[in-house]
N, C-alpha and C. Protein backbone atom coordinates (compact mmCIF):
# COMPACT_ATOMS: atom_id res chain seq x y z
N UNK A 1 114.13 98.01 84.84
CA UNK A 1 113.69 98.99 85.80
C UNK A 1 113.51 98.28 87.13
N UNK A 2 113.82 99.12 88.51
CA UNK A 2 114.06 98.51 89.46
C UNK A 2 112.46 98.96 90.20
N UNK A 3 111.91 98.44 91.28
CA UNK A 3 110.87 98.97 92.30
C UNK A 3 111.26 98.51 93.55
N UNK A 4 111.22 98.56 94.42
CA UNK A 4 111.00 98.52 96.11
C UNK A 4 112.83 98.81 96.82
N UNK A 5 113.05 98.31 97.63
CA UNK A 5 114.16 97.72 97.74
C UNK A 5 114.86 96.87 97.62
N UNK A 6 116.49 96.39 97.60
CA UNK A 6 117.30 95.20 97.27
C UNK A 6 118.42 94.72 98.38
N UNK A 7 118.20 93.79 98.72
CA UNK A 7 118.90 93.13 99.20
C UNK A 7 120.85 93.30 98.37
N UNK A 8 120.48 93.57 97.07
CA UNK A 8 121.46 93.44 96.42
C UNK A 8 122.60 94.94 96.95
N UNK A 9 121.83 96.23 96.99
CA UNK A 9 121.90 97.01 97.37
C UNK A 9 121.02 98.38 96.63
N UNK A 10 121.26 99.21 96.69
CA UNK A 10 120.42 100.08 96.08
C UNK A 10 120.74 100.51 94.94
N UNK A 11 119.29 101.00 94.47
CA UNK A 11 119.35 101.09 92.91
C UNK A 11 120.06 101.13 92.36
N UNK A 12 120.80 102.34 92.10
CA UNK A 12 122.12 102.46 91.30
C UNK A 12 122.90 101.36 90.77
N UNK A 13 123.12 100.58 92.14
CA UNK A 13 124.45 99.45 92.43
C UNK A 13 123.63 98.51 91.92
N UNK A 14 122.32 98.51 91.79
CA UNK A 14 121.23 97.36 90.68
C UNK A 14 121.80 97.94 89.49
N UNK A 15 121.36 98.97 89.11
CA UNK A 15 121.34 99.32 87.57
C UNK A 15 123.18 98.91 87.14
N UNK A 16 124.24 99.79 87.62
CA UNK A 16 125.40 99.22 87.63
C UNK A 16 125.31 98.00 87.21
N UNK A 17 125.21 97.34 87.63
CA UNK A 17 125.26 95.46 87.64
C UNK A 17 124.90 94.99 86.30
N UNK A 18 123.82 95.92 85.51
CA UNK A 18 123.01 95.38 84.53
C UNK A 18 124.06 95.82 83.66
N UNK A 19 124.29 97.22 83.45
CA UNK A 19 125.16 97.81 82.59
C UNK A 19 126.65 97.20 82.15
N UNK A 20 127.15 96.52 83.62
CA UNK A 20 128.53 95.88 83.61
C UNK A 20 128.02 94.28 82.62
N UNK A 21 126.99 93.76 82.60
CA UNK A 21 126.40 92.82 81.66
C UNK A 21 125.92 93.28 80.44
N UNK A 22 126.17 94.75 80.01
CA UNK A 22 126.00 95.26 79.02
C UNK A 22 124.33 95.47 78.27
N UNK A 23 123.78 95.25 79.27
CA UNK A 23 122.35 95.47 79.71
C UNK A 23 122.10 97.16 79.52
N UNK A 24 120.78 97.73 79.27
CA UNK A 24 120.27 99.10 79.24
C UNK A 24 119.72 99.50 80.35
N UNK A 25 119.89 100.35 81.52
CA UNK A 25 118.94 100.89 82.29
C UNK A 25 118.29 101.93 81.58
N UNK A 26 116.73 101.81 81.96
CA UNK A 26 115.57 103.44 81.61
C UNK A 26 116.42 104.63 82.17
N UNK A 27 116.65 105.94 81.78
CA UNK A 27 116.83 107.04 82.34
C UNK A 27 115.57 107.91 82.63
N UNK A 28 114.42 106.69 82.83
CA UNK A 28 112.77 107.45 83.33
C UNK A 28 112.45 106.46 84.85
N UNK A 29 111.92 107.34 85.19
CA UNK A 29 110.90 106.42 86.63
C UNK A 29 109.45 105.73 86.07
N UNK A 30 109.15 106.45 84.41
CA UNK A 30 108.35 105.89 84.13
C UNK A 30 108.19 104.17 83.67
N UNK A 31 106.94 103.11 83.55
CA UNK A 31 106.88 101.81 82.46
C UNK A 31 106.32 102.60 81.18
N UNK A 32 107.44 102.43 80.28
CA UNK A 32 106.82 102.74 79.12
C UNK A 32 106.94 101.54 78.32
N UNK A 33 106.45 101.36 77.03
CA UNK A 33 105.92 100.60 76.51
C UNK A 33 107.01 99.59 75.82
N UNK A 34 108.54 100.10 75.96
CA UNK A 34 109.63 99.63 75.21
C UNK A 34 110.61 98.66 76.45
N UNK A 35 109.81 98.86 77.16
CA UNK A 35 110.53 98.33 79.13
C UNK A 35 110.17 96.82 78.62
N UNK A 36 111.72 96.16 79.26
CA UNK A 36 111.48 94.71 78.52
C UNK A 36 111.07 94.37 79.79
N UNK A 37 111.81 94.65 81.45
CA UNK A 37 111.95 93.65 82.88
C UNK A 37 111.50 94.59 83.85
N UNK A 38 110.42 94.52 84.85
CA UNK A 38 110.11 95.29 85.92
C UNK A 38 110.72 93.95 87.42
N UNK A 39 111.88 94.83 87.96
CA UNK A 39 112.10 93.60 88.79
C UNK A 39 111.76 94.29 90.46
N UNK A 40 111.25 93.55 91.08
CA UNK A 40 110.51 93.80 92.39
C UNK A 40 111.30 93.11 93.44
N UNK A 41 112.04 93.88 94.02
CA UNK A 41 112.76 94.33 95.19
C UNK A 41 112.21 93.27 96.24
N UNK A 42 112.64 92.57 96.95
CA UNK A 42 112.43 91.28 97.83
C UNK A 42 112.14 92.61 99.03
N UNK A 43 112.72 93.31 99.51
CA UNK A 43 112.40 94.50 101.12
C UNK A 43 110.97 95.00 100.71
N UNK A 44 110.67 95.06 99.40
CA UNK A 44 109.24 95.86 99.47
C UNK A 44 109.18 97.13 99.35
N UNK A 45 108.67 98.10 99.67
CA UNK A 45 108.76 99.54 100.02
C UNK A 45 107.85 99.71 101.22
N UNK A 46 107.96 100.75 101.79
CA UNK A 46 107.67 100.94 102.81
C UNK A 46 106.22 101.73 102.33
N UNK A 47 106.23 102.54 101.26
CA UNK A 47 105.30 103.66 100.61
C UNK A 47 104.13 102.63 100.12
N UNK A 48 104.22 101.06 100.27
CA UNK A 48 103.54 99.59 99.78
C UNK A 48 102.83 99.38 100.37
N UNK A 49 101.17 99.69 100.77
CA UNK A 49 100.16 99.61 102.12
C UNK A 49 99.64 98.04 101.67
N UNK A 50 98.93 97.40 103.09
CA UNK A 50 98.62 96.46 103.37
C UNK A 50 98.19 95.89 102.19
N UNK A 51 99.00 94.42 101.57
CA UNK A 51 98.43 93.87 100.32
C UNK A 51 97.88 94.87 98.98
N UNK A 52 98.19 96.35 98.90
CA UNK A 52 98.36 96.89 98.25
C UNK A 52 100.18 96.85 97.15
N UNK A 53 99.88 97.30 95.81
CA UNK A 53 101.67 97.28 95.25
C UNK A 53 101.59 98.64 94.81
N UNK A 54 102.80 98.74 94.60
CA UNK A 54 103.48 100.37 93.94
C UNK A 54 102.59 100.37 92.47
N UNK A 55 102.82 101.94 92.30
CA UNK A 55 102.57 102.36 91.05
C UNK A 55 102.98 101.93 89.53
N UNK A 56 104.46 101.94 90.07
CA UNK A 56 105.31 100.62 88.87
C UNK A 56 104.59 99.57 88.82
N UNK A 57 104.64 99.16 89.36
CA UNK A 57 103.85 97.47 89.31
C UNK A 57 102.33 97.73 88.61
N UNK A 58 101.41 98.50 88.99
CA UNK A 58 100.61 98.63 88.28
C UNK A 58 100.55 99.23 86.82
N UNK A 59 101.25 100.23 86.71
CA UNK A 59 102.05 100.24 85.50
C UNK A 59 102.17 98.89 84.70
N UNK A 60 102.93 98.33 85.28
CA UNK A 60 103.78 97.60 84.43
C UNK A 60 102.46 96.24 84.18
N UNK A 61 101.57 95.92 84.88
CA UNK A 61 100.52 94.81 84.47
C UNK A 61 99.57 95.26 83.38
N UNK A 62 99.62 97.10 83.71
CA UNK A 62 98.40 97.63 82.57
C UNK A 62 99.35 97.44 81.19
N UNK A 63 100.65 97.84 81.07
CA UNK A 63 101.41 97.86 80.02
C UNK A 63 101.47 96.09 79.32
N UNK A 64 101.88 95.37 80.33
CA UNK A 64 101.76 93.63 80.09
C UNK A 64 100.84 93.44 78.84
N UNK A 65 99.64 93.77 79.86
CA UNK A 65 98.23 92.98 79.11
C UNK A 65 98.42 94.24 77.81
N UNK A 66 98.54 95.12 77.34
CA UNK A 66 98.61 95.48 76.19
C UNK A 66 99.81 95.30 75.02
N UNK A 67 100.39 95.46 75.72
CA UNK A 67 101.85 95.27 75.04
C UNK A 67 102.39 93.97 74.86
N UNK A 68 102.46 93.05 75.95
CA UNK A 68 102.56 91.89 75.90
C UNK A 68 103.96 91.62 77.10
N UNK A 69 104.70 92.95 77.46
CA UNK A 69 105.95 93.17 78.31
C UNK A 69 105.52 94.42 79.24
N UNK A 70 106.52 94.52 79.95
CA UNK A 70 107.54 93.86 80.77
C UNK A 70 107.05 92.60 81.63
N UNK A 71 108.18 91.79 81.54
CA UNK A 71 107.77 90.73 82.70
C UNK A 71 108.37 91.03 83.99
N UNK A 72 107.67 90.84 84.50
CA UNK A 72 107.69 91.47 86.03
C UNK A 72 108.04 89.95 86.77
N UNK A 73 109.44 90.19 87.58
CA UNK A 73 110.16 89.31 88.15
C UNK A 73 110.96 89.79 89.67
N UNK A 74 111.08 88.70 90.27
CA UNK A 74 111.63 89.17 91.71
C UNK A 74 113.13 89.15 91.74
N UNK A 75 113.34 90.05 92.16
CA UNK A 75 114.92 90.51 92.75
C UNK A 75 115.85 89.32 92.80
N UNK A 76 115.18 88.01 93.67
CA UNK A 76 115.88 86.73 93.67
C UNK A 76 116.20 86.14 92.06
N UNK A 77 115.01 86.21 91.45
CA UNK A 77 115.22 85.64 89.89
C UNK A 77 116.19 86.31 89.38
N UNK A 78 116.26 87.86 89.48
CA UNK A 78 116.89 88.70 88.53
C UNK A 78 118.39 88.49 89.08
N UNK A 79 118.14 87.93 90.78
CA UNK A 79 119.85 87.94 90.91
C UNK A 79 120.53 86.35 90.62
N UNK A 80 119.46 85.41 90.43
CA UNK A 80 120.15 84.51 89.48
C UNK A 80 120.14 84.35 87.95
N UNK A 81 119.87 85.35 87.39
CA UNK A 81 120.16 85.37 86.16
C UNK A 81 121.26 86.26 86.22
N UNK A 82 121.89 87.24 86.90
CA UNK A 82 122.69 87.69 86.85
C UNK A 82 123.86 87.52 87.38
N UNK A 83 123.63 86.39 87.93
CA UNK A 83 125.27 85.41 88.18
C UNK A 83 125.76 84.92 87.04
């Protein structure tokens, strides 16, 4: 699952990328509990107030500490693992 913006380009053309690696995109906006990767967009969002994070992201730390996943990683990591 993707959050903020990408340098890479936008979502889609993220999710694309994963799929062509034979990877699963969510067909939800939700973190649910089966979400292996929350990856965080290097641009940020704009909807992202001062040292405040998105909803995903909080999501995805409440889901962490219970579940034990998603690991939440930056756009840069996710685009060198995907070279």
């Amino acid at each position: 699952m993707f959050t903020g913006r990408f340098e890479f380009g936008g979502r889609k053309k993220c999710e694309e990328a994963i799929e062509k690696k034979g990877g699963i995109t969510p067909n939800t906006k939700s973190v649910l509990p089966d979400l292996d990767f929350l990856v965080i967009g290097g641009k940020g969002s704009d909807r992202w107030s001062h040292g405040n994070y998105g909803k995903k992201i909080e999501a995805a730390i409440l889901k962490r500490r219970e579940f034990g996943k998603p690991a939440i990683i930056s756009a840069a990591l996710w685009g060198e693992a995907l070279s």
